[in-house]
N, C-alpha and C. Protein backbone atom coordinates (compact mmCIF):
# COMPACT_ATOMS: atom_id res chain seq x y z
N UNK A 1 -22.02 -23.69 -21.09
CA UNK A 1 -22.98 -23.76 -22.18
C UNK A 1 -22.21 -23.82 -23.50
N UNK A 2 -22.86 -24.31 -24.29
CA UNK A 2 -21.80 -24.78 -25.69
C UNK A 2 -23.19 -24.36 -26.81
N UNK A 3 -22.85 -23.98 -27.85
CA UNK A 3 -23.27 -23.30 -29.15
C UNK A 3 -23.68 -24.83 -29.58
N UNK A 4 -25.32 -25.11 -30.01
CA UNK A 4 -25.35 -26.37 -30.85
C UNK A 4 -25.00 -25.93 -32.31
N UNK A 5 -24.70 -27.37 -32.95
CA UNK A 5 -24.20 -27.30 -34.13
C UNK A 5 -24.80 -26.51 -35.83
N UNK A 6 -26.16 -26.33 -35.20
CA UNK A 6 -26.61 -25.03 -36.14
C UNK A 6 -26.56 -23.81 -36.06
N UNK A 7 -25.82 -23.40 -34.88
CA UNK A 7 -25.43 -22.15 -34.28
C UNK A 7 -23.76 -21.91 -34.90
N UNK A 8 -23.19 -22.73 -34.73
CA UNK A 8 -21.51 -22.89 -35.06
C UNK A 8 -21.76 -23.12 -36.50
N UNK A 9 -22.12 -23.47 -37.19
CA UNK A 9 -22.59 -23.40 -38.98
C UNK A 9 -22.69 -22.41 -38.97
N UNK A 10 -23.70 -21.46 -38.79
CA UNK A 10 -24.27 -20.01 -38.86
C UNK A 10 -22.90 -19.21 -38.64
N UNK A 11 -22.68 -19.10 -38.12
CA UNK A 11 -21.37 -18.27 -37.65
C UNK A 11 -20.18 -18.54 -38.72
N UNK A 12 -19.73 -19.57 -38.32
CA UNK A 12 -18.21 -20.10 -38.68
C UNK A 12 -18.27 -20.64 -40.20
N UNK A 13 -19.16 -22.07 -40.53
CA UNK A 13 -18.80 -22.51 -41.54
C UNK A 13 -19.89 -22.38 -42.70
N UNK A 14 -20.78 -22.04 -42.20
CA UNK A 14 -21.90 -21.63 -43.44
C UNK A 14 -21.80 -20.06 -43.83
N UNK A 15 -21.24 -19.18 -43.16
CA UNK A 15 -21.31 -17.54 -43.35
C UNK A 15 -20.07 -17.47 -44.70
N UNK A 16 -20.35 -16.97 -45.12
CA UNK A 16 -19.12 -16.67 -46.72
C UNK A 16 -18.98 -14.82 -46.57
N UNK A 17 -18.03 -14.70 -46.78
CA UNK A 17 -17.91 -13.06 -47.40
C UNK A 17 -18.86 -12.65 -48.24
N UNK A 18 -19.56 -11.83 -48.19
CA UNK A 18 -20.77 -11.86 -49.20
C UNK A 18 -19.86 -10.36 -50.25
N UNK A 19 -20.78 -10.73 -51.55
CA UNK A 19 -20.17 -9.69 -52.11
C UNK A 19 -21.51 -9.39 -53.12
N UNK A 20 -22.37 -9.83 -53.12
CA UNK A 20 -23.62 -9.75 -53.97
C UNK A 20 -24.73 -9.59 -52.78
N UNK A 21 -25.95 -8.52 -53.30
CA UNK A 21 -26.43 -8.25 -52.11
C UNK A 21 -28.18 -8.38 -52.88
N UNK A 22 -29.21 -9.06 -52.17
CA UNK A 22 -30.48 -8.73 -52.65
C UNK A 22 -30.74 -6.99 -52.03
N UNK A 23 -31.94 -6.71 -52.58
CA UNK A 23 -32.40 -5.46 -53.00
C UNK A 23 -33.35 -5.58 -51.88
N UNK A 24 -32.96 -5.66 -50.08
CA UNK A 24 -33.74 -5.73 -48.73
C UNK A 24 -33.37 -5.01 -48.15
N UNK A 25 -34.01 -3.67 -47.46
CA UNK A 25 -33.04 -2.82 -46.66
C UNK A 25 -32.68 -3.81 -45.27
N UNK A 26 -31.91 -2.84 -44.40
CA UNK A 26 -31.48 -3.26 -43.13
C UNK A 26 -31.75 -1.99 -42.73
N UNK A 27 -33.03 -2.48 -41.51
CA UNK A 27 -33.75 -1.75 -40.79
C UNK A 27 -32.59 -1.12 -39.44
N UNK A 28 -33.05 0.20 -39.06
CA UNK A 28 -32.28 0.78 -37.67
C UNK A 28 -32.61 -0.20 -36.79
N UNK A 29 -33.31 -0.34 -36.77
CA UNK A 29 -34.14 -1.66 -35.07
C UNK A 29 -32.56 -2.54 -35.40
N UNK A 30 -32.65 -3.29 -36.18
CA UNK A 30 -31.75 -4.47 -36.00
C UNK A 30 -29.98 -3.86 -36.34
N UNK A 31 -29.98 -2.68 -36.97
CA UNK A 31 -28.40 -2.25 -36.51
C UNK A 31 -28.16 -2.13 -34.93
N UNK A 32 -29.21 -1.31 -34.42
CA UNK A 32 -29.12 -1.21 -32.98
C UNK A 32 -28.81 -2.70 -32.12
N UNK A 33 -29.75 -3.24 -32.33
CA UNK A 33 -29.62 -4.72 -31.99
C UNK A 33 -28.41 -5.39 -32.15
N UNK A 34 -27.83 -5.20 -32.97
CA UNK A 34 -26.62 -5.74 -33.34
C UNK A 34 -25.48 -5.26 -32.47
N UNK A 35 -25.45 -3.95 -32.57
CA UNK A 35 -24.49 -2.73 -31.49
C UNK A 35 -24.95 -3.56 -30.27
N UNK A 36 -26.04 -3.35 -29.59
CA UNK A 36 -26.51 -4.02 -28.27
C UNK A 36 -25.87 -5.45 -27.38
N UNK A 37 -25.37 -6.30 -28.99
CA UNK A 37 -24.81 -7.52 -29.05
C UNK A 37 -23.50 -7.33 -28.77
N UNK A 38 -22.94 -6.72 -29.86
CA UNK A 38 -21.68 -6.32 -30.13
C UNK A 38 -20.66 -5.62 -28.99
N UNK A 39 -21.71 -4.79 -28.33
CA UNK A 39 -21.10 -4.15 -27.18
C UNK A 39 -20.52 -5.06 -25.44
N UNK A 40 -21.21 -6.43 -26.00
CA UNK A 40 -20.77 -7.03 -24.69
C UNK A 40 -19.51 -7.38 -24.39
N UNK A 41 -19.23 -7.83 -26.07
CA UNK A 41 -17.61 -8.22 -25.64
C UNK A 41 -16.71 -7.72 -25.10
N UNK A 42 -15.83 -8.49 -24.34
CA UNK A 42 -14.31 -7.62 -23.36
C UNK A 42 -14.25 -7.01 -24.39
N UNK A 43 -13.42 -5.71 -24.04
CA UNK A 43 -12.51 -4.76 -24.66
C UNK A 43 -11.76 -4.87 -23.07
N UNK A 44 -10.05 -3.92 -23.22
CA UNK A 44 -9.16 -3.83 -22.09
C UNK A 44 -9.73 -2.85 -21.19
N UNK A 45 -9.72 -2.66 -19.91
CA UNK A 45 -10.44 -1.46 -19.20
C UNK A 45 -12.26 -1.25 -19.28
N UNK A 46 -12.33 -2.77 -20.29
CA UNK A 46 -14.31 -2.14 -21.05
C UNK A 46 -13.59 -0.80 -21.80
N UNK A 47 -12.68 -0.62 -22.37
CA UNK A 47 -12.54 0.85 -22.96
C UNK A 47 -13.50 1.18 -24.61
N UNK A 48 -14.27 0.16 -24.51
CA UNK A 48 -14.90 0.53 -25.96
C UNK A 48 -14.74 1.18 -26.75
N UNK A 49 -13.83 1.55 -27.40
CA UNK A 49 -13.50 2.63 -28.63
C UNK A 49 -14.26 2.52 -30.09
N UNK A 50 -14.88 1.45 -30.36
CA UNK A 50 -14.88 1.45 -31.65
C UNK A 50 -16.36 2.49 -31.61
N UNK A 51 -16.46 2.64 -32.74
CA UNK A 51 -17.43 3.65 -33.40
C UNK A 51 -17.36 3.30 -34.73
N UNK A 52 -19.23 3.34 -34.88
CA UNK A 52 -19.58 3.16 -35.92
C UNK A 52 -20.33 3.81 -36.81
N UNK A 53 -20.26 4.41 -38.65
CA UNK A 53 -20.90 5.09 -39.08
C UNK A 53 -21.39 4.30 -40.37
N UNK A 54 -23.16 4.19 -40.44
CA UNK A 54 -23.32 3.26 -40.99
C UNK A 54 -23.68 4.48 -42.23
N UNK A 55 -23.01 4.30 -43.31
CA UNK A 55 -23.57 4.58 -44.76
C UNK A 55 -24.37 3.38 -45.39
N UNK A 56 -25.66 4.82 -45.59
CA UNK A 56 -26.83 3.69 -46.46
C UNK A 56 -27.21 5.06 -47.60
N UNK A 57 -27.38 6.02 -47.18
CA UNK A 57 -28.17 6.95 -48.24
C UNK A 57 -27.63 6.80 -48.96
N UNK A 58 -28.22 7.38 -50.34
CA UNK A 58 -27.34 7.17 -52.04
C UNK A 58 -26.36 8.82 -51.99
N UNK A 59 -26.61 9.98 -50.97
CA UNK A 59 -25.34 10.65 -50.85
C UNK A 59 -24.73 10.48 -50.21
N UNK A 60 -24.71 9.51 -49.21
CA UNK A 60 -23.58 8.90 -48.40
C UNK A 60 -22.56 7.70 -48.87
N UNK A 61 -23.35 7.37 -49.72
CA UNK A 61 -22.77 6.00 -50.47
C UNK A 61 -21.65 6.90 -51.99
N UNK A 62 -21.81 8.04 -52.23
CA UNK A 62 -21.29 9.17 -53.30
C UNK A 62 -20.40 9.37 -52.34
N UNK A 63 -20.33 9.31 -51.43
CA UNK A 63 -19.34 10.50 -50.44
C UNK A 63 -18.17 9.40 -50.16
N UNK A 64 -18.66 7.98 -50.23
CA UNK A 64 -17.40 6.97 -49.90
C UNK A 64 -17.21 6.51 -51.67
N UNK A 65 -18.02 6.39 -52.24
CA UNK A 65 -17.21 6.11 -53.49
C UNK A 65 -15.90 6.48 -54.03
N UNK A 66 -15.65 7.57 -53.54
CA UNK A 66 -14.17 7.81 -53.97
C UNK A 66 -12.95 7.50 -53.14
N UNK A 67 -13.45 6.91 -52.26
CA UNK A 67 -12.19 6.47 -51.54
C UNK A 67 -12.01 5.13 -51.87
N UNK A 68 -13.09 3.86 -52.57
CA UNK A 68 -12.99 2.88 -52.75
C UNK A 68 -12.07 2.07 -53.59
N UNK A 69 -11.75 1.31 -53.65
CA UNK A 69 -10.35 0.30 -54.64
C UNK A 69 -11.59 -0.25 -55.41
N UNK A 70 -11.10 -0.19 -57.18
CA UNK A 70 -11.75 -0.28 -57.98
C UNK A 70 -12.64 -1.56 -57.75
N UNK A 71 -12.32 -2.63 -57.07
CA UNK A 71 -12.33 -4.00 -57.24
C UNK A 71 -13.83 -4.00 -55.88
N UNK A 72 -13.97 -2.60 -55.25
CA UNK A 72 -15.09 -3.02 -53.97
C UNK A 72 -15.90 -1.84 -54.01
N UNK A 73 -16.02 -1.15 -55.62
CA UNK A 73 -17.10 -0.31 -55.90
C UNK A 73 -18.77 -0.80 -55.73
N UNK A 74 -18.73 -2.01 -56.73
CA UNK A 74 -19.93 -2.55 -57.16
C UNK A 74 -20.61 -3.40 -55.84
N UNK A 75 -20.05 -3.85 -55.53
CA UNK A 75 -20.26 -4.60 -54.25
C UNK A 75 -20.61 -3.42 -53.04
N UNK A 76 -19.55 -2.45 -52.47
CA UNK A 76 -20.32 -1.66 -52.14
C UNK A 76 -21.50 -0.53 -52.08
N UNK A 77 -21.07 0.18 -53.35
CA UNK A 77 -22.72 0.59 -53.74
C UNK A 77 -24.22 -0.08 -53.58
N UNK A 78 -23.94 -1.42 -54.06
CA UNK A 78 -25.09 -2.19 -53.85
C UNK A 78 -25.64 -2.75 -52.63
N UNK A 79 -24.68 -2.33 -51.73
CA UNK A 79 -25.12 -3.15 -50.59
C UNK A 79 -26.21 -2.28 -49.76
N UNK A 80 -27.40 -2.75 -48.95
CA UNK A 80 -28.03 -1.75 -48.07
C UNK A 80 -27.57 -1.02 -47.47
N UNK A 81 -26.31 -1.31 -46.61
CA UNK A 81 -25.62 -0.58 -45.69
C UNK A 81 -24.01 -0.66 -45.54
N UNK A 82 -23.23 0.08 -45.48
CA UNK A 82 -22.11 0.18 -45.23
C UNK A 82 -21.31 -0.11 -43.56
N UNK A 83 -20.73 -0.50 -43.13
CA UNK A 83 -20.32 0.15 -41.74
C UNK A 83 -18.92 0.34 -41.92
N UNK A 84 -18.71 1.62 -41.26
CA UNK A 84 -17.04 2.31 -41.39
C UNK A 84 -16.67 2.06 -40.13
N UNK A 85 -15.67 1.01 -39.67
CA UNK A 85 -15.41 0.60 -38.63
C UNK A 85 -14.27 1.55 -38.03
N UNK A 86 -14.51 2.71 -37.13
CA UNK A 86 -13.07 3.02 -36.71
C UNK A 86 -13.25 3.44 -35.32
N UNK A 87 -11.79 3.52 -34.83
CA UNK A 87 -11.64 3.78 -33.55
C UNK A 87 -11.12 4.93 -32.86
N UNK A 88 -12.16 5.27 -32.07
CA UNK A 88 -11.94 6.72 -31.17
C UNK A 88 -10.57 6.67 -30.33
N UNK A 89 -9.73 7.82 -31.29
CA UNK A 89 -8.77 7.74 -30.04
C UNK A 89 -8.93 8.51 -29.35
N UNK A 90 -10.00 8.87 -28.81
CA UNK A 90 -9.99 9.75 -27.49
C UNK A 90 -11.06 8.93 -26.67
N UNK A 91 -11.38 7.63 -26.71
CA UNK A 91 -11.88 6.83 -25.53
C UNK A 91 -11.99 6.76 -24.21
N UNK A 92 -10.44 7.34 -23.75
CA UNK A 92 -10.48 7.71 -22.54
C UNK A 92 -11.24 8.51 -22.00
N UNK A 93 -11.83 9.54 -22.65
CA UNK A 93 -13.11 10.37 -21.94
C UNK A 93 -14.04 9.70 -20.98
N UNK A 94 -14.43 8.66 -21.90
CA UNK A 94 -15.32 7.72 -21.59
C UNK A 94 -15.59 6.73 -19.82
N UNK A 95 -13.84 6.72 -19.90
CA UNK A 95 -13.28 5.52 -19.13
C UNK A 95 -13.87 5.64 -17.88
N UNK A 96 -13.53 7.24 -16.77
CA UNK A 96 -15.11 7.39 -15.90
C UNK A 96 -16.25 6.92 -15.74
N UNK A 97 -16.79 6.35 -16.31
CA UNK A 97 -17.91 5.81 -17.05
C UNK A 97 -18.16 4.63 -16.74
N UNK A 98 -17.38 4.33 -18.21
CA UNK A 98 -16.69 2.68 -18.46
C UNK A 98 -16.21 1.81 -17.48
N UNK A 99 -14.99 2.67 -16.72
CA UNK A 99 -14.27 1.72 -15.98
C UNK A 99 -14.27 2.52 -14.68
N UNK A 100 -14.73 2.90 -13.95
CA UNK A 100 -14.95 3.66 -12.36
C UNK A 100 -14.08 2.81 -11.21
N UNK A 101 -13.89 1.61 -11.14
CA UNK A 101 -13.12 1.50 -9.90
C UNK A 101 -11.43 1.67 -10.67
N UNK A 102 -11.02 2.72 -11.30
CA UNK A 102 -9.89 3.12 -11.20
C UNK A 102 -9.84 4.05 -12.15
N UNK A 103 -8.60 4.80 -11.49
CA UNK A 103 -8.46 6.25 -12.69
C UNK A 103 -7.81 5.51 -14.03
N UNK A 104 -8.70 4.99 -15.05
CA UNK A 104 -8.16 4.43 -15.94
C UNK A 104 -7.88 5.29 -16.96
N UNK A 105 -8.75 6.58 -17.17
CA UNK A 105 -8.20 7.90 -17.79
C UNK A 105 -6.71 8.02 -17.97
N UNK A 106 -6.13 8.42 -17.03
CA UNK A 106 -4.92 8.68 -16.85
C UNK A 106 -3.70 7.68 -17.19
N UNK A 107 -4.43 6.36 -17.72
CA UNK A 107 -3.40 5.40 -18.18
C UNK A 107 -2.71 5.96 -19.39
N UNK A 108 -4.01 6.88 -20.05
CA UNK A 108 -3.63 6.92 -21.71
C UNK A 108 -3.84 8.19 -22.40
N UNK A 109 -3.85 8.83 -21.03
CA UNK A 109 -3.86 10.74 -20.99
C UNK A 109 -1.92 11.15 -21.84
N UNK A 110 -1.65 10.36 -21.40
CA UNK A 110 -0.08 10.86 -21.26
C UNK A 110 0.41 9.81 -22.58
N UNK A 111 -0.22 9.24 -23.40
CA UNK A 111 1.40 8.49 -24.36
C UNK A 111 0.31 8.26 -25.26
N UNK A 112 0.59 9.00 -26.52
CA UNK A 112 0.13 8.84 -27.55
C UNK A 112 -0.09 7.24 -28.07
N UNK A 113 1.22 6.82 -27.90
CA UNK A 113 1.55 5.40 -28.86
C UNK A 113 0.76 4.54 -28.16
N UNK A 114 0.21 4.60 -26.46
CA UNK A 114 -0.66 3.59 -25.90
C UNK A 114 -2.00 4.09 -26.29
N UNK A 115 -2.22 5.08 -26.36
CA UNK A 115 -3.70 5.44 -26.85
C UNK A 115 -3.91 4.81 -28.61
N UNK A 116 -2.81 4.89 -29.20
CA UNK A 116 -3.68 4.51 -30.82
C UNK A 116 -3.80 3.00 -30.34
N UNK A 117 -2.40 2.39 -29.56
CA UNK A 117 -2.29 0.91 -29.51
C UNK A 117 -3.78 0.31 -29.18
N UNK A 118 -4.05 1.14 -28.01
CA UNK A 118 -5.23 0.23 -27.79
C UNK A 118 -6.89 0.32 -28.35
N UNK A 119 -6.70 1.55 -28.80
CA UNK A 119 -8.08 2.04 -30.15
C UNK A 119 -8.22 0.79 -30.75
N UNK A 120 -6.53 1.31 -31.95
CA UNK A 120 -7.14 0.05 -32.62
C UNK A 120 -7.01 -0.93 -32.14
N UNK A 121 -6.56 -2.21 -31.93
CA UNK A 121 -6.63 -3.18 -30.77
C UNK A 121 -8.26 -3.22 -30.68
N UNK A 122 -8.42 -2.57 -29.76
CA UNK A 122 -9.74 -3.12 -29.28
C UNK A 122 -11.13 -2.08 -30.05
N UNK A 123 -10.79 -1.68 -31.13
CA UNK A 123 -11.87 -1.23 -31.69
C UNK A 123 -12.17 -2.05 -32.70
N UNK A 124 -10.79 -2.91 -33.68
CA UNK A 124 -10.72 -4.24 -34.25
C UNK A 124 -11.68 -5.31 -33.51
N UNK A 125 -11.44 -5.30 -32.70
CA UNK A 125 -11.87 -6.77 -31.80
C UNK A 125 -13.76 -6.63 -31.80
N UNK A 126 -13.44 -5.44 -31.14
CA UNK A 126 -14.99 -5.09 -30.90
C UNK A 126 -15.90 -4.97 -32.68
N UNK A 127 -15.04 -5.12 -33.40
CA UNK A 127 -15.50 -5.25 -35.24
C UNK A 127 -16.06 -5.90 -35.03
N UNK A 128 -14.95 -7.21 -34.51
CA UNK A 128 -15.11 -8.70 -34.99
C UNK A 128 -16.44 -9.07 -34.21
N UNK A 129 -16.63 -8.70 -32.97
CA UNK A 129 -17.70 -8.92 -32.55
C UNK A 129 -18.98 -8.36 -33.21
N UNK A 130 -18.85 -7.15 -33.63
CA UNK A 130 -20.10 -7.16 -34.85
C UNK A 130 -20.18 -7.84 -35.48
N UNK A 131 -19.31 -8.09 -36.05
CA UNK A 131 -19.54 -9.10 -37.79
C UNK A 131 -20.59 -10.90 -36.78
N UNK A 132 -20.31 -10.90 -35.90
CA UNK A 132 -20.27 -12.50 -35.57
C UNK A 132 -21.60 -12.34 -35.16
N UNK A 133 -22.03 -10.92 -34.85
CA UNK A 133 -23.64 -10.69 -33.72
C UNK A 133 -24.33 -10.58 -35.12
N UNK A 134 -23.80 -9.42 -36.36
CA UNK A 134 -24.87 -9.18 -37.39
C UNK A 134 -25.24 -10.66 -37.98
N UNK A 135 -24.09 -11.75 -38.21
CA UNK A 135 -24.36 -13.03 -38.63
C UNK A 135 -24.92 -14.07 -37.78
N UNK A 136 -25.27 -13.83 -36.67
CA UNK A 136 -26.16 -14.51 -35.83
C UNK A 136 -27.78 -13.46 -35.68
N UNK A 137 -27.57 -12.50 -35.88
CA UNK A 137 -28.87 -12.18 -35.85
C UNK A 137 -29.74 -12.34 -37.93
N UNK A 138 -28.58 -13.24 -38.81
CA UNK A 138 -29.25 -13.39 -40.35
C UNK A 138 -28.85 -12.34 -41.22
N UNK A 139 -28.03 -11.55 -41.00
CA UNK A 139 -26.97 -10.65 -41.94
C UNK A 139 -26.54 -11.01 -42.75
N UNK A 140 -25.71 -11.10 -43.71
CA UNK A 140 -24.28 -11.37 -44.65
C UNK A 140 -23.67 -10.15 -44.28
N UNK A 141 -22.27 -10.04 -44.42
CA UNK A 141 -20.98 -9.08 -43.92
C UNK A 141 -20.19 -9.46 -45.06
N UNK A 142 -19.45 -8.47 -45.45
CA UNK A 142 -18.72 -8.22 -46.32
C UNK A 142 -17.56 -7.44 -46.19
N UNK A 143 -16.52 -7.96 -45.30
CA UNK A 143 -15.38 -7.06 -44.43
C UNK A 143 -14.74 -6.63 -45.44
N UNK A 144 -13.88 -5.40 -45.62
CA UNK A 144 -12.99 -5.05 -46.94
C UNK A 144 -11.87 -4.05 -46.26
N UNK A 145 -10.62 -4.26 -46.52
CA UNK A 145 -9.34 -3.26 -45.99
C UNK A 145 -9.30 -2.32 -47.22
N UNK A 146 -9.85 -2.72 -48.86
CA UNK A 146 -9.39 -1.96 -49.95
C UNK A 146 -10.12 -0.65 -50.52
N UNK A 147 -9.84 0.38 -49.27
CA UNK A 147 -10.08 1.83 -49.43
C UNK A 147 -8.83 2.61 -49.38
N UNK A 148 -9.13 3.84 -49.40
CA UNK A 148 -8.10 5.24 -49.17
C UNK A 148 -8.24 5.23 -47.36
N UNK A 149 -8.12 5.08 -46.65
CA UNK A 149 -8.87 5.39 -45.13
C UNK A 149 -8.11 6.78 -45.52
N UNK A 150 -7.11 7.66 -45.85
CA UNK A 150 -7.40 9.04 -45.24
C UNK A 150 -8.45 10.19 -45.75
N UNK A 151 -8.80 9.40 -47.17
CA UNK A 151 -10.07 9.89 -47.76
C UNK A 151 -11.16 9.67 -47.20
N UNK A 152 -11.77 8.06 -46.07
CA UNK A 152 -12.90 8.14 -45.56
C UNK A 152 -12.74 8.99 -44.35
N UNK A 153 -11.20 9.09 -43.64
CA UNK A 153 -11.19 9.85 -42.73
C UNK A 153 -11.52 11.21 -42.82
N UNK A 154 -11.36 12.23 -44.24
CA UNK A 154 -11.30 13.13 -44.15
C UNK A 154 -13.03 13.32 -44.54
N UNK A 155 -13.38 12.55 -45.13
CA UNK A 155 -15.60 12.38 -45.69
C UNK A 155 -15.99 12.05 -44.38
N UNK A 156 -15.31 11.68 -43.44
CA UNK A 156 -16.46 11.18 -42.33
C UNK A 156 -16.00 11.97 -41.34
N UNK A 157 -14.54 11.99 -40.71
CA UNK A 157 -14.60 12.12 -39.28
C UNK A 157 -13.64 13.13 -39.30
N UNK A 158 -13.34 14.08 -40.41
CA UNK A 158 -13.06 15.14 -40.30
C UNK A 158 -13.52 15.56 -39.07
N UNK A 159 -12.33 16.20 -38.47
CA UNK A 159 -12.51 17.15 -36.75
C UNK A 159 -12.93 16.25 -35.51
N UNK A 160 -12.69 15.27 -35.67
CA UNK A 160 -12.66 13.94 -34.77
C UNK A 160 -12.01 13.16 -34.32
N UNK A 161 -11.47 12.54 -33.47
CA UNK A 161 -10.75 11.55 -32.80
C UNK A 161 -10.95 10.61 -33.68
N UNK A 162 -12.05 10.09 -34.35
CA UNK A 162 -12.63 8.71 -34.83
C UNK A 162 -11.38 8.77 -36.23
N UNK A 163 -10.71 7.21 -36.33
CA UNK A 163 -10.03 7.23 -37.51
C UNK A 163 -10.67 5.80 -37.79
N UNK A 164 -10.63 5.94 -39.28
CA UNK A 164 -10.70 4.38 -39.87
C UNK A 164 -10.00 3.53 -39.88
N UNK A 165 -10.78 1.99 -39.28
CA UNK A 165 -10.10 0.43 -39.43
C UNK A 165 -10.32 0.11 -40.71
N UNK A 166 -11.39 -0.79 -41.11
CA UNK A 166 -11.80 -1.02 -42.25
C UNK A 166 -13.26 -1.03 -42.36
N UNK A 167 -13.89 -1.63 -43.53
CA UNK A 167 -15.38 -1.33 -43.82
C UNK A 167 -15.85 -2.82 -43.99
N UNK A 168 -17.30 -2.67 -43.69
CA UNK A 168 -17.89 -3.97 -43.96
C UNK A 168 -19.61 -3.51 -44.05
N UNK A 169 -19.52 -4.40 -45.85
CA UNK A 169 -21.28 -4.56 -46.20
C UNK A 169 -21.70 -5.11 -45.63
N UNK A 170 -22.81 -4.70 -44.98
CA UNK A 170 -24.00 -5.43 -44.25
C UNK A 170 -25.54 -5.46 -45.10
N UNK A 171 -25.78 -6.88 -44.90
CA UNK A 171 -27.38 -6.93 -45.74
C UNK A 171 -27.89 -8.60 -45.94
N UNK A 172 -28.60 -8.44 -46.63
CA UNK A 172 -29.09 -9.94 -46.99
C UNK A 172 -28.27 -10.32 -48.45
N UNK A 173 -27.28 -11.31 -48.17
CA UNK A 173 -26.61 -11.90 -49.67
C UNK A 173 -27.10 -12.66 -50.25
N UNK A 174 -26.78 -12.37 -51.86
CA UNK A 174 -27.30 -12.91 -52.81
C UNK A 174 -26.84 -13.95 -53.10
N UNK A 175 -26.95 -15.32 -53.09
CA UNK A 175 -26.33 -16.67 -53.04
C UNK A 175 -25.81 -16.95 -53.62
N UNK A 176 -25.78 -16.54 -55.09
CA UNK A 176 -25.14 -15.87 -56.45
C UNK A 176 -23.66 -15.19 -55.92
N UNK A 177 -23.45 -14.59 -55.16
CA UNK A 177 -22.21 -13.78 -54.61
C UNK A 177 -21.50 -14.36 -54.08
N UNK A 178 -21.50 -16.05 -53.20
CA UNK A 178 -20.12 -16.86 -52.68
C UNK A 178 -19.62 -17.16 -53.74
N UNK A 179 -18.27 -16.78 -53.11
CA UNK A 179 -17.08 -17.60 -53.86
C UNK A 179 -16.83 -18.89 -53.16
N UNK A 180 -16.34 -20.02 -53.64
CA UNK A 180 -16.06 -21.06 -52.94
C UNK A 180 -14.92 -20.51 -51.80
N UNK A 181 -15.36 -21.50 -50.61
CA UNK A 181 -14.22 -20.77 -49.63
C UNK A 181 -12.73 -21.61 -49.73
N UNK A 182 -11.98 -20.33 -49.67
CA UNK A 182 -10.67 -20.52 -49.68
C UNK A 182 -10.30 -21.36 -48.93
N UNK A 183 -8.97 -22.16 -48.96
CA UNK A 183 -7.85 -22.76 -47.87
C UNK A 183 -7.95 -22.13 -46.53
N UNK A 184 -8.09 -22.74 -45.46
CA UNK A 184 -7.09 -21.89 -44.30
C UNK A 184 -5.98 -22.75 -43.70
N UNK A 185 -5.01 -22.15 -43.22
CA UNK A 185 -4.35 -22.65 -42.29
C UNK A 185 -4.51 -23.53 -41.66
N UNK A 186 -4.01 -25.19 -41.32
CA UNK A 186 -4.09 -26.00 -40.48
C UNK A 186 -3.34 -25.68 -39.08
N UNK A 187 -4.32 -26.09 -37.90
CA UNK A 187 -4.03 -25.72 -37.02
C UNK A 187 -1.95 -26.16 -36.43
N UNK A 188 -1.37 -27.11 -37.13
CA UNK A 188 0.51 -27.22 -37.21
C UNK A 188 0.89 -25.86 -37.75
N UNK A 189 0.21 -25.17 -38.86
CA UNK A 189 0.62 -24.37 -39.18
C UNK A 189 0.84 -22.57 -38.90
N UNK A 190 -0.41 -22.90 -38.01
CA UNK A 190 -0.66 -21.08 -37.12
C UNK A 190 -0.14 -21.50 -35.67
N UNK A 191 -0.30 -22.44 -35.34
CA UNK A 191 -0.61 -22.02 -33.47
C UNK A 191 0.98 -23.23 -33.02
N UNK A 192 1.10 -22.16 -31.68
CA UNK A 192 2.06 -23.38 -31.05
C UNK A 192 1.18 -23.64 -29.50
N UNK A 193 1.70 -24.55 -28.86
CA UNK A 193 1.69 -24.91 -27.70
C UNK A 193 2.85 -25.16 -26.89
N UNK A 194 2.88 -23.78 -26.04
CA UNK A 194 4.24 -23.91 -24.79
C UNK A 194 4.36 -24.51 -24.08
């Protein structure tokens, strides 16, 4: 099955970074919906790590303001909803669960450095799969790396496994808010073939 060409627009070449947001909430029904989406994609083991905490209240939106880079205040405040993308490093709990035809627990009981590796790894991935489900279900996303993460770590997930990737506005964008899209890479220039 192949994506028709108003489906691959939607996604890929019509979606812009939004940074201007109309004044529409984003209802729980369709965050859920989105998670529902989001959750299909592979992760390694199905180990699903990512976790998500969506800031929308105006004291939740106070509580991340100070971790923000001057340049993704306005844009975030304004947006309906926030999502703090980070990844559980204690996933393996889960893996029982998750992954039952093998003790996959025990892959990542024992070595720290494979447990963050694959958090983030596949709590990233499993982002990306949000961002692509909220913009197929009529979202704008607004991905951003320019915070403090040990400041959202310490406002959010204080006493938790959960650490921060990065953040992304979610909502309806204001058309007013694309920037023309940048250059990318021609495919001579990123990829080889062995």
């Amino acid at each position: 099955m192949v994506l028709d060409a108003a489906a691959i627009d939607l996604l890929f070449l019509k979606a812009h970074t939004q940074r201007r947001w109309l004044d529409r909430e984003v209802p729980d029904p369709l965050l859920r919906q989105i998670y529902e989406l989001a959750r299909m994609g592979p992760t390694s083991a199905n180990c699903q790590p990512l976790r998500i905490d969506f800031v929308r209240s105006p004291a939740a939106k106070e509580k991340l303001r100070p971790a923000l880079s001057e340049g993704n205040v306005e844009q975030t405040m304004s947006a309906p909803a926030t999502a703090v993308f980070a990844a559980d490093h204690e996933f393996y709990e889960f893996l029982p669960k998750l992954f039952p035809q093998a003790d996959a627990k025990s892959w990542f009981t024992g070595s720290e450095a494979a447990t963050r590796e694959t958090a983030q790894m596949n709590a990233t991935l499993q982002a990306g799969y949000f961002i692509m489900a909220a913009r197929g279900l009529g979202l704008d996303c607004g991905p951003m790396s320019g915070f403090d993460r040990a400041k959202v770590n310490a406002a959010f997930f204080s006493g938790s496994a959960w650490k921060a990737l990065f953040l992304c506005n979610l909502g309806y964008g204001d058309p007013t808010g694309y920037r023309p899209r940048n250059p990318r890479l021609d495919f001579s220039e990123a990829c080889r073939i062995a």
